[in-house]
PDB file of N, CA and C in Angstrom:
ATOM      1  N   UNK A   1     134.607  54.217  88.395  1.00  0.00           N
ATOM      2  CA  UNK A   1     134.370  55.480  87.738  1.00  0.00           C
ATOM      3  C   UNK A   1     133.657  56.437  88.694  1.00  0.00           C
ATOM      4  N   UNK A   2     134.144  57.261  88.884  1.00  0.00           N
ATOM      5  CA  UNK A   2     133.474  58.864  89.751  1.00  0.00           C
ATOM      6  C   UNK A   2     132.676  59.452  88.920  1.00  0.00           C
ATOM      7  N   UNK A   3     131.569  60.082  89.374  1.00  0.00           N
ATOM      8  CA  UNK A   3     131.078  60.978  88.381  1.00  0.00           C
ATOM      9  C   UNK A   3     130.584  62.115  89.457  1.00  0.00           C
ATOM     10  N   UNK A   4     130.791  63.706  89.144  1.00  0.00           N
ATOM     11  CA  UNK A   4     130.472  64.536  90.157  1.00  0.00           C
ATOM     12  C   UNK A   4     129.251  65.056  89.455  1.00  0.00           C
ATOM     13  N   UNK A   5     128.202  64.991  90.316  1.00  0.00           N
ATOM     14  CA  UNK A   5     126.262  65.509  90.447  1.00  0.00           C
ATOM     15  C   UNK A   5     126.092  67.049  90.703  1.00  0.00           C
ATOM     16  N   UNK A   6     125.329  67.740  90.159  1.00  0.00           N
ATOM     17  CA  UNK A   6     125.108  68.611  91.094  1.00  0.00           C
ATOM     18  C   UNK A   6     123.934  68.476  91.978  1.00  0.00           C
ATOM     19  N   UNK A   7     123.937  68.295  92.940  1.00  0.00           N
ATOM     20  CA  UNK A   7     123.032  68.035  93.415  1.00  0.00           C
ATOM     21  C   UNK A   7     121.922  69.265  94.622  1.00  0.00           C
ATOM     22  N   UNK A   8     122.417  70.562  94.891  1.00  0.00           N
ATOM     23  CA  UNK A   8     122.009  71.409  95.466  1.00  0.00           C
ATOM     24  C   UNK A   8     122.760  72.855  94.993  1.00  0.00           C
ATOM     25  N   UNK A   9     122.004  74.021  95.960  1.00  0.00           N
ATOM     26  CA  UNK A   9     122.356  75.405  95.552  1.00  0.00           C
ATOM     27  C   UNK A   9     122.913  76.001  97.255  1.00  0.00           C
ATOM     28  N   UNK A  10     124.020  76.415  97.847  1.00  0.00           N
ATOM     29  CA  UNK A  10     123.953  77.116  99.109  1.00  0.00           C
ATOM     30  C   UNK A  10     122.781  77.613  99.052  1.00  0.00           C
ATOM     31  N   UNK A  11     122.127  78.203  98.808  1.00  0.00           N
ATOM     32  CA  UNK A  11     120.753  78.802  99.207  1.00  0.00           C
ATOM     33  C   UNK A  11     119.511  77.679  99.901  1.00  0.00           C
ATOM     34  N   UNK A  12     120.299  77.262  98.857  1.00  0.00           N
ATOM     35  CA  UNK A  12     119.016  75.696  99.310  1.00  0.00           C
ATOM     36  C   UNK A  12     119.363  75.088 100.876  1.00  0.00           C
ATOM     37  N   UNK A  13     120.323  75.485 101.756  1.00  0.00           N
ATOM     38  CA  UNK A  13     120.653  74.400 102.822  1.00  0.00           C
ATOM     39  C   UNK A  13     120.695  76.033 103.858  1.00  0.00           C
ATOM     40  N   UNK A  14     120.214  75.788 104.905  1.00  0.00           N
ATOM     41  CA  UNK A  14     120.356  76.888 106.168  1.00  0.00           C
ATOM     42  C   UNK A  14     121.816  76.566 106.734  1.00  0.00           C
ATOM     43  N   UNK A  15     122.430  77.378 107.150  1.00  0.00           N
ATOM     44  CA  UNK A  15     123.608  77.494 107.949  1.00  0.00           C
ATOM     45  C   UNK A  15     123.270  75.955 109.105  1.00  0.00           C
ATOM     46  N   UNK A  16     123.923  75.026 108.986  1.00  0.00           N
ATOM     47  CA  UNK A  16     123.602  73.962 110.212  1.00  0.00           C
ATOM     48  C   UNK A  16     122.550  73.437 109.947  1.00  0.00           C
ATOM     49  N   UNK A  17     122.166  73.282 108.388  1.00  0.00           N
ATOM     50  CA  UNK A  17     120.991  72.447 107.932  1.00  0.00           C
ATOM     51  C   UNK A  17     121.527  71.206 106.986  1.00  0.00           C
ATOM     52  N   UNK A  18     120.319  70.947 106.592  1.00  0.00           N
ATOM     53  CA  UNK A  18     120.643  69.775 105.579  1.00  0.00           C
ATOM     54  C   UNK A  18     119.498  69.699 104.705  1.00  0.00           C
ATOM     55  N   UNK A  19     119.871  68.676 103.893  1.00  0.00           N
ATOM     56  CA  UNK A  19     119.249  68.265 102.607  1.00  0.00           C
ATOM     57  C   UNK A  19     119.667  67.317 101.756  1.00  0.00           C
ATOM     58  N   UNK A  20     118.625  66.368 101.428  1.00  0.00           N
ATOM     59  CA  UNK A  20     118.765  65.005 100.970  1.00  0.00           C
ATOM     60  C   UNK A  20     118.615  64.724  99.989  1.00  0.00           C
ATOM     61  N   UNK A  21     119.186  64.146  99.528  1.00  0.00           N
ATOM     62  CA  UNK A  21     119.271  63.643  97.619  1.00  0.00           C
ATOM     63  C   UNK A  21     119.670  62.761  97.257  1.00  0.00           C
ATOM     64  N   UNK A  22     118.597  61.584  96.465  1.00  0.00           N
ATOM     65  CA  UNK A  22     118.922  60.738  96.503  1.00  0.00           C
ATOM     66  C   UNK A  22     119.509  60.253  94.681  1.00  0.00           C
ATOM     67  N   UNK A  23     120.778  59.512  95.100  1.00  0.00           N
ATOM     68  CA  UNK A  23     121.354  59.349  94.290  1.00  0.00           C
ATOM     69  C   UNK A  23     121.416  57.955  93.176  1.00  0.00           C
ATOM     70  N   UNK A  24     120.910  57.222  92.604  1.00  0.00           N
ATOM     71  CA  UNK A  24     120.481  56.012  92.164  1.00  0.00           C
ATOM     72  C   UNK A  24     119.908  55.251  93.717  1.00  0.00           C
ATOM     73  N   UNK A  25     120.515  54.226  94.002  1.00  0.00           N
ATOM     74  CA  UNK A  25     119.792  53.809  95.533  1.00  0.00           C
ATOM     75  C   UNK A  25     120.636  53.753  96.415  1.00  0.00           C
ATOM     76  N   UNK A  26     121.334  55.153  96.909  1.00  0.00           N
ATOM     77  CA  UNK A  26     121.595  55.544  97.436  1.00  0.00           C
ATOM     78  C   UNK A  26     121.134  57.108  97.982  1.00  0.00           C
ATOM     79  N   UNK A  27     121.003  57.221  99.596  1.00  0.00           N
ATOM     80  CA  UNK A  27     120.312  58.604  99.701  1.00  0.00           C
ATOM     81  C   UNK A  27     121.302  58.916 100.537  1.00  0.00           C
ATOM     82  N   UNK A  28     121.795  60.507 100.379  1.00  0.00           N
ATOM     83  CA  UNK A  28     122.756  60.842 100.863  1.00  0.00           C
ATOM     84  C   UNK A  28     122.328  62.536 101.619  1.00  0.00           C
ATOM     85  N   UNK A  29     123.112  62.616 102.160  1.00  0.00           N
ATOM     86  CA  UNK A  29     122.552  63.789 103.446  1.00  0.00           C
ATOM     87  C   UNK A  29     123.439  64.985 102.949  1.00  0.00           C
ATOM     88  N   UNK A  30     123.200  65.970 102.749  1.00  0.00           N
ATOM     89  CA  UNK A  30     124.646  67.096 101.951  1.00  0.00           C
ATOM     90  C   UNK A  30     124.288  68.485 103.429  1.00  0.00           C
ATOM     91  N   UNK A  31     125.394  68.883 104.292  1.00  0.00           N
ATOM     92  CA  UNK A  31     125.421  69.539 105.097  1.00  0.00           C
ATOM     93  C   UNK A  31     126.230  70.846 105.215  1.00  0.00           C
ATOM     94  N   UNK A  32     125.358  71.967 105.228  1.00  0.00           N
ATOM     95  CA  UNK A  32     125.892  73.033 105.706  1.00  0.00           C
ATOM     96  C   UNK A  32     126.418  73.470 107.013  1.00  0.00           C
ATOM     97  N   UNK A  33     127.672  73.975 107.127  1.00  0.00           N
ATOM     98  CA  UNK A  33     128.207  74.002 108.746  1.00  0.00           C
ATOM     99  C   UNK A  33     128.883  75.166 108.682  1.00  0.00           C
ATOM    100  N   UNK A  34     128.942  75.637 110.214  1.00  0.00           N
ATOM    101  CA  UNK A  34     128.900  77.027 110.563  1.00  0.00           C
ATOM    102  C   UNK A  34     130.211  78.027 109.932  1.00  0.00           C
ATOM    103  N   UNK A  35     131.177  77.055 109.624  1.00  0.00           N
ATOM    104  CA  UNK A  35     132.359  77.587 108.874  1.00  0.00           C
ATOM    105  C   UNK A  35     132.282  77.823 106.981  1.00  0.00           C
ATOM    106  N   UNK A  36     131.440  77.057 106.956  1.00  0.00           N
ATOM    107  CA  UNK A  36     131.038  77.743 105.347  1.00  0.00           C
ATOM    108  C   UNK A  36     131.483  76.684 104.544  1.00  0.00           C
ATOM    109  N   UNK A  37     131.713  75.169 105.254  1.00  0.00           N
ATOM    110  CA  UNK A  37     131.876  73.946 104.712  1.00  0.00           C
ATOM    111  C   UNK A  37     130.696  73.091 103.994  1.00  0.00           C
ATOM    112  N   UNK A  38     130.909  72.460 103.302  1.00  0.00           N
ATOM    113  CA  UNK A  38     129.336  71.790 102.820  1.00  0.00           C
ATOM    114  C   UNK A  38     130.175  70.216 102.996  1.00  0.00           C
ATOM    115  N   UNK A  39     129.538  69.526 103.360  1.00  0.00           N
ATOM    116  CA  UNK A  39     129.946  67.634 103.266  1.00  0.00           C
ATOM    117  C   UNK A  39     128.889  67.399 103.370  1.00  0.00           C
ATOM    118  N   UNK A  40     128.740  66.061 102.897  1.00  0.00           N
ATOM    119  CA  UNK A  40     128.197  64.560 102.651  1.00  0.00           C
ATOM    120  C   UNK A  40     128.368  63.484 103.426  1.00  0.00           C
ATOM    121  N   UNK A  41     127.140  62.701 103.500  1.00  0.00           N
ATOM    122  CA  UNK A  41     127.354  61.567 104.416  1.00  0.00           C
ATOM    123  C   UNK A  41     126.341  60.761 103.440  1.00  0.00           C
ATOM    124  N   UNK A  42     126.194  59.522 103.930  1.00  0.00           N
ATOM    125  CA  UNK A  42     125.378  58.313 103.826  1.00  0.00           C
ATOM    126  C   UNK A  42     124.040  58.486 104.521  1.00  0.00           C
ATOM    127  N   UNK A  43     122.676  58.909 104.184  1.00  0.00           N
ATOM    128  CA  UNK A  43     122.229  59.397 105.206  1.00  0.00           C
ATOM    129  C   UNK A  43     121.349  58.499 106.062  1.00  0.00           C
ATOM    130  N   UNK A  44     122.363  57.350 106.655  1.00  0.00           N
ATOM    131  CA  UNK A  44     121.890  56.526 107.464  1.00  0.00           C
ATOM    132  C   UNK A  44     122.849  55.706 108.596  1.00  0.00           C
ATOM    133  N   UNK A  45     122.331  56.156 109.689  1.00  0.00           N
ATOM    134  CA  UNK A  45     123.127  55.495 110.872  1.00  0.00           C
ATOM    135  C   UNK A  45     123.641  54.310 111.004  1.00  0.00           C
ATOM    136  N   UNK A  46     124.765  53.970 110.802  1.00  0.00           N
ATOM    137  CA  UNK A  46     125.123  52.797 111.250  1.00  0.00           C
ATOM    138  C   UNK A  46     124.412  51.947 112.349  1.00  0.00           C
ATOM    139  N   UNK A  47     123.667  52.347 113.020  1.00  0.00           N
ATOM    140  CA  UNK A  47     123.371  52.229 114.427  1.00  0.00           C
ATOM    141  C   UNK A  47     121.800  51.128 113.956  1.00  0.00           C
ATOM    142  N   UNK A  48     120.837  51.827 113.829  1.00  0.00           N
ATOM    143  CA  UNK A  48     119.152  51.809 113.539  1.00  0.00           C
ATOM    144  C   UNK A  48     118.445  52.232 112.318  1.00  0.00           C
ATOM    145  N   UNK A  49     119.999  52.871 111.517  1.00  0.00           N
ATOM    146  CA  UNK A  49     119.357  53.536 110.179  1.00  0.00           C
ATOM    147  C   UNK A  49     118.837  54.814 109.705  1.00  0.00           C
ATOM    148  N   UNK A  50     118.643  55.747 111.701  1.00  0.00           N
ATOM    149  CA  UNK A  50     117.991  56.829 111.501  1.00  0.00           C
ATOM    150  C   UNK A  50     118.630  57.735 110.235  1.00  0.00           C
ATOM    151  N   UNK A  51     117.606  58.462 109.871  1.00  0.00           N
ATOM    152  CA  UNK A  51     118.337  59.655 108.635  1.00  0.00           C
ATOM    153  C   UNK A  51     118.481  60.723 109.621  1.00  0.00           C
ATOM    154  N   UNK A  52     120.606  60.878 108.910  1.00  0.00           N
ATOM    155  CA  UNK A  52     121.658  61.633 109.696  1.00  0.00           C
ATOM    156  C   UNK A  52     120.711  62.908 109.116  1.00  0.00           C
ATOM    157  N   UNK A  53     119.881  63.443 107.875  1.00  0.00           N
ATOM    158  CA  UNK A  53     119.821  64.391 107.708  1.00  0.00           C
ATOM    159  C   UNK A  53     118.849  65.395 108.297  1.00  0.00           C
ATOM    160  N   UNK A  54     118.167  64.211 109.266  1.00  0.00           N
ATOM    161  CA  UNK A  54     117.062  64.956 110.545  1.00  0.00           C
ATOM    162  C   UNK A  54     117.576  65.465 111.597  1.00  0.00           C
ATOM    163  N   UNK A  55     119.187  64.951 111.764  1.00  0.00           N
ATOM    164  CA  UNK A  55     119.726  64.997 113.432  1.00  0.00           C
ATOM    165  C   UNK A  55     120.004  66.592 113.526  1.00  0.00           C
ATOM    166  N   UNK A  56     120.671  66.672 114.330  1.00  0.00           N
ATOM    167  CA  UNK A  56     121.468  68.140 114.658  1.00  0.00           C
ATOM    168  C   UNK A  56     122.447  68.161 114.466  1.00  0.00           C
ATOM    169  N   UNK A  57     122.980  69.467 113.692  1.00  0.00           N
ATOM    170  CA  UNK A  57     124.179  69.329 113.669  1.00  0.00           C
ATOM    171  C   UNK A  57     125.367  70.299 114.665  1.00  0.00           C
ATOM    172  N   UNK A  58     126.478  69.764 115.013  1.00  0.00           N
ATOM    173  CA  UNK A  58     127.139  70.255 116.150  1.00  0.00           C
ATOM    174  C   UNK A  58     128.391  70.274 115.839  1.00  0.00           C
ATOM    175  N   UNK A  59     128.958  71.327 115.882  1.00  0.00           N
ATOM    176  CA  UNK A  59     130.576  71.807 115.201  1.00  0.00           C
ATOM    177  C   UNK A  59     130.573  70.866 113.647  1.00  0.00           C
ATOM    178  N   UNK A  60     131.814  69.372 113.523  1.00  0.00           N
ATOM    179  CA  UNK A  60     131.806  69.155 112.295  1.00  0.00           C
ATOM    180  C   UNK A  60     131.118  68.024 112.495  1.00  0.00           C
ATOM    181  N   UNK A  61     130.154  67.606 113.406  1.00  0.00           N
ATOM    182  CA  UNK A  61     129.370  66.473 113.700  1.00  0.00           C
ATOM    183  C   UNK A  61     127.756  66.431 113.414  1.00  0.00           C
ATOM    184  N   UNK A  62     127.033  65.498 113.501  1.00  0.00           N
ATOM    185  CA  UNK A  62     125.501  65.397 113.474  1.00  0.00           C
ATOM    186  C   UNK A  62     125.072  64.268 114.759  1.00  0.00           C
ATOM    187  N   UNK A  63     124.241  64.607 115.483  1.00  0.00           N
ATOM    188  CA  UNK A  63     123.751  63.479 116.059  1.00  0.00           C
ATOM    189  C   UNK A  63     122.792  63.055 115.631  1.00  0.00           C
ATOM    190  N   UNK A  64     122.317  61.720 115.758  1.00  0.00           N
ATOM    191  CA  UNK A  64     121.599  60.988 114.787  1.00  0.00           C
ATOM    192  C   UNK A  64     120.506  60.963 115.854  1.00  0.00           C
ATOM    193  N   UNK A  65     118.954  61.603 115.203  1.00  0.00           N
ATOM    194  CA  UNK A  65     118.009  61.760 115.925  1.00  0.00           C
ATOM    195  C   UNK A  65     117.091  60.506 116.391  1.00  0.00           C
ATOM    196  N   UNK A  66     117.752  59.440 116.169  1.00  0.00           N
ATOM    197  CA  UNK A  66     117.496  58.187 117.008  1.00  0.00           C
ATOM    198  C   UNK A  66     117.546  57.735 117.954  1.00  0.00           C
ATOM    199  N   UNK A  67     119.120  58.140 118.748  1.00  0.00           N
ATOM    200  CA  UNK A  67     119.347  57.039 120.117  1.00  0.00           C
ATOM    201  C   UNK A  67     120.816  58.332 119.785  1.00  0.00           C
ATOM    202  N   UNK A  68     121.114  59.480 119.822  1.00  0.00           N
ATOM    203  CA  UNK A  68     121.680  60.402 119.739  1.00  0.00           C
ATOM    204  C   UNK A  68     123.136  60.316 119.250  1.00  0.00           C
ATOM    205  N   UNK A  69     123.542  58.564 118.437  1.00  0.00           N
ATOM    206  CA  UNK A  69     124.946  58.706 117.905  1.00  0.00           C
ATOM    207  C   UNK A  69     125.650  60.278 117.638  1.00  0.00           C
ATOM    208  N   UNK A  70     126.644  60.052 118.129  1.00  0.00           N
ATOM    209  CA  UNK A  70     127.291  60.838 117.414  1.00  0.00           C
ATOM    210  C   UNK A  70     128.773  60.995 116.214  1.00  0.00           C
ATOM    211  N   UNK A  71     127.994  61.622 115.129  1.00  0.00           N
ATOM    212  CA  UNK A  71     128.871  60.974 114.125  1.00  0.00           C
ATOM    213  C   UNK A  71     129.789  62.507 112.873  1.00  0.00           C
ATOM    214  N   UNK A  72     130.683  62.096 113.293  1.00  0.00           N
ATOM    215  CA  UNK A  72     131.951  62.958 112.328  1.00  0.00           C
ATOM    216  C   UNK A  72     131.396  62.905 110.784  1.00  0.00           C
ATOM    217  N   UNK A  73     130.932  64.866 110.531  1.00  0.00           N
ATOM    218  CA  UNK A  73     130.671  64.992 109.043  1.00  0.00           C
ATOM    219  C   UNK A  73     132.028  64.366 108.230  1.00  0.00           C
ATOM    220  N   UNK A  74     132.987  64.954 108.678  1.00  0.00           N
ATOM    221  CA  UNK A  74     134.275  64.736 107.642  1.00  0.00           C
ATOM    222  C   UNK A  74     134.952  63.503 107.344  1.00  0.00           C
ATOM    223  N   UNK A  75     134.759  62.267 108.754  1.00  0.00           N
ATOM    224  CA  UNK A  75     135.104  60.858 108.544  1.00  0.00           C
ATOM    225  C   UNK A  75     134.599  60.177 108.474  1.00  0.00           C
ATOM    226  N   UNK A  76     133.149  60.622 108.721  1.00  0.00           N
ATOM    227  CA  UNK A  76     132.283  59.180 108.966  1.00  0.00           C
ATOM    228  C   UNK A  76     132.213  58.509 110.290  1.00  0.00           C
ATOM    229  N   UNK A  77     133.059  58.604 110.675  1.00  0.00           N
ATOM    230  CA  UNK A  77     133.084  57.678 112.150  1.00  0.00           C
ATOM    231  C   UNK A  77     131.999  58.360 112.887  1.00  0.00           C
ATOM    232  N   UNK A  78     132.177  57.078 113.793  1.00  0.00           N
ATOM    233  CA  UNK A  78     131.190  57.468 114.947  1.00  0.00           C
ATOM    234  C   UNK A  78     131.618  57.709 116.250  1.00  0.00           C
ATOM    235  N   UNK A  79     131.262  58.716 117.151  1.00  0.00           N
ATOM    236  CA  UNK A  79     132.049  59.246 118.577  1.00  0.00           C
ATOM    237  C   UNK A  79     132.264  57.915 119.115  1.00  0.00           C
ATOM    238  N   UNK A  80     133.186  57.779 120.536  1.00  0.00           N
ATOM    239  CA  UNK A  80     132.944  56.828 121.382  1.00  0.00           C
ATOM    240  C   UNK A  80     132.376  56.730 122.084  1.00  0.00           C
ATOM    241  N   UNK A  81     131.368  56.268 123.000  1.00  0.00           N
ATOM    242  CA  UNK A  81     131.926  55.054 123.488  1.00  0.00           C
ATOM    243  C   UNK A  81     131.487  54.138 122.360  1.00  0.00           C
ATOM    244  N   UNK A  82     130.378  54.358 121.427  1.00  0.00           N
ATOM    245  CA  UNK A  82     129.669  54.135 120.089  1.00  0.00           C
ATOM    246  C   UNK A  82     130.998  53.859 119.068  1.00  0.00           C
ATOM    247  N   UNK A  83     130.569  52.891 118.095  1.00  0.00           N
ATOM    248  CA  UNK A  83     131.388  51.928 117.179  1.00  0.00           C
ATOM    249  C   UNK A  83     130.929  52.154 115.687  1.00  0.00           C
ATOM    250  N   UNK A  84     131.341  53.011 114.782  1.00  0.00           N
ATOM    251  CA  UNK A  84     130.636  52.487 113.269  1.00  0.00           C
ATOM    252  C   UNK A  84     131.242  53.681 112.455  1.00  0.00           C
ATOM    253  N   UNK A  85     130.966  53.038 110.973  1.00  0.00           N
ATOM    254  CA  UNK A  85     131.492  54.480 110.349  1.00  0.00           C
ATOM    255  C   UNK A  85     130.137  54.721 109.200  1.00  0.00           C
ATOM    256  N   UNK A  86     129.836  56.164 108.544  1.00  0.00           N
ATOM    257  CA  UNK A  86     128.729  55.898 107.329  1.00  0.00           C
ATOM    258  C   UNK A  86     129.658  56.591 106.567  1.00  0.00           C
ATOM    259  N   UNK A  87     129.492  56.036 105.176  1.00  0.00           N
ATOM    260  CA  UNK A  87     130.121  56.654 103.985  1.00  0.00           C
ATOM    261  C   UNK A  87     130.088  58.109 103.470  1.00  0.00           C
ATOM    262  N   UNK A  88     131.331  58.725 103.467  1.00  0.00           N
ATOM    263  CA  UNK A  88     131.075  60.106 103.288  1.00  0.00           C
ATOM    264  C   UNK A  88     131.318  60.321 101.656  1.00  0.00           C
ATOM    265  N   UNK A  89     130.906  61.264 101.164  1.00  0.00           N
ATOM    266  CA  UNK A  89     131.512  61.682  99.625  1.00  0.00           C
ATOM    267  C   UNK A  89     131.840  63.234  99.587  1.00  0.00           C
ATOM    268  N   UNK A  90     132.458  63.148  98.847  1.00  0.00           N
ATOM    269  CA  UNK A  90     133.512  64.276  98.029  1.00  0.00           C
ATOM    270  C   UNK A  90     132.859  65.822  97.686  1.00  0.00           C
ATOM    271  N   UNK A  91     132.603  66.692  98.418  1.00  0.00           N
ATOM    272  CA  UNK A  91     131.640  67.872  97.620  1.00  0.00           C
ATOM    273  C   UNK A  91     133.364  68.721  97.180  1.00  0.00           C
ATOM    274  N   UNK A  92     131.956  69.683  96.463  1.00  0.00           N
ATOM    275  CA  UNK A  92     132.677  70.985  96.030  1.00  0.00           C
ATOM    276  C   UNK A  92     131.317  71.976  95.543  1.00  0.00           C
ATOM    277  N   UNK A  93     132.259  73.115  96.082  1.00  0.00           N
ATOM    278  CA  UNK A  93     130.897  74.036  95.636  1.00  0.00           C
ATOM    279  C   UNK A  93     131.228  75.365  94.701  1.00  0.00           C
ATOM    280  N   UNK A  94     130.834  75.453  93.963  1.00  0.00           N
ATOM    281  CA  UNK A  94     130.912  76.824  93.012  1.00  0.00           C
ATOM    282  C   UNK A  94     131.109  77.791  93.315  1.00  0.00           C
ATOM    283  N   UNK A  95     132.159  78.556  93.630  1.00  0.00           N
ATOM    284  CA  UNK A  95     132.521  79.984  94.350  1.00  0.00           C
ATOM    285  C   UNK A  95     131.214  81.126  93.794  1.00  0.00           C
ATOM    286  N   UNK A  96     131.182  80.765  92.180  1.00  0.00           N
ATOM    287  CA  UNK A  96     130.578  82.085  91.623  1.00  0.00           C
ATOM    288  C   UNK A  96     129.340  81.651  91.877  1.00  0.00           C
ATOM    289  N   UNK A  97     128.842  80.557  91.466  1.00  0.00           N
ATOM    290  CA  UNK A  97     127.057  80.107  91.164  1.00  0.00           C
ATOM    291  C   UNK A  97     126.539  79.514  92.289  1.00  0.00           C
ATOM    292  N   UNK A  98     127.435  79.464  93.611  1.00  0.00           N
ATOM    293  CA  UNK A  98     126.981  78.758  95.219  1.00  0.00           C
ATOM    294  C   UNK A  98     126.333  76.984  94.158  1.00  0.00           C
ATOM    295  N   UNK A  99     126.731  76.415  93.716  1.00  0.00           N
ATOM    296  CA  UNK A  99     126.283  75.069  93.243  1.00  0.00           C
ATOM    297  C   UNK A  99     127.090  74.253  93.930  1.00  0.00           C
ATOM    298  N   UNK A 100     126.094  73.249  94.232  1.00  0.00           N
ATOM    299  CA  UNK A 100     127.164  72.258  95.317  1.00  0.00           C
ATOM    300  C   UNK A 100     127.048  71.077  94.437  1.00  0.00           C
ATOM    301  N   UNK A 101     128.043  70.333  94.372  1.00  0.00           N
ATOM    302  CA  UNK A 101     128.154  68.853  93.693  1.00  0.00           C
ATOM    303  C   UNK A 101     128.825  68.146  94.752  1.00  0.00           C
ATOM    304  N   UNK A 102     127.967  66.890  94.054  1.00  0.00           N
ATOM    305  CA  UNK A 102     128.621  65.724  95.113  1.00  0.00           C
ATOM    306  C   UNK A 102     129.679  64.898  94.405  1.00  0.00           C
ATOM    307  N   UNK A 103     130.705  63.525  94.529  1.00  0.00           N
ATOM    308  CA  UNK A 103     131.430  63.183  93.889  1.00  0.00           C
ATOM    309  C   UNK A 103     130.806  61.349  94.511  1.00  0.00           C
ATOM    310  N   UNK A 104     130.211  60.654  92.890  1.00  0.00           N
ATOM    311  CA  UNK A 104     129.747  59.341  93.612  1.00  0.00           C
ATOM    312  C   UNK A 104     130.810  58.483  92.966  1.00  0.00           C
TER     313      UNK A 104
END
């Protein structure tokens, strides 16, 4: 069963920011990017665990402010020469009310 959250407001996230919300026990990273996209990740590195929602973010990527993975907002994966994927989820955002929901 899916159920979609709302879980933030565009206002709430800076252009190339983030913000974390945690979802039963799961905490998830929700990202604003320079094209006016919002996604979701898992907000924890495959790698060490760092939270993706501290890293930087770079075109549709974040590097993970640990040991500098670099990891794809839209697939999850992780760049090469680096190995792993973190779970992404489903947004959508409210044209009229800027409300962002997640899909768990």
């Amino acid at each position: 069963m899916t159920t979609k959250l709302l879980v933030a407001n565009l206002s709430d996230i800076d252009v190339k920011g983030s913000r974390k919300v945690k979802i039963n026990d799961t905490e998830i990273a929700v990202f604003r990017l320079t094209d006016g996209s919002v996604l979701a990740v898992e907000n924890k590195c495959p790698h060490k665990g760092g939270q993706l929602s501290e890293g930087m973010v770079c075109g549709t990527a974040v590097h993970c402010p640990l040991h500098d993975w670099k990891i794809d907002l839209r697939s999850g994966r992780v760049h090469e020469p680096d190995d792993g994927c973190v779970t992404t989820f489903e947004t959508e955002v409210d044209s009229e009310s800027g409300s962002i929901y997640v899909t768990i």
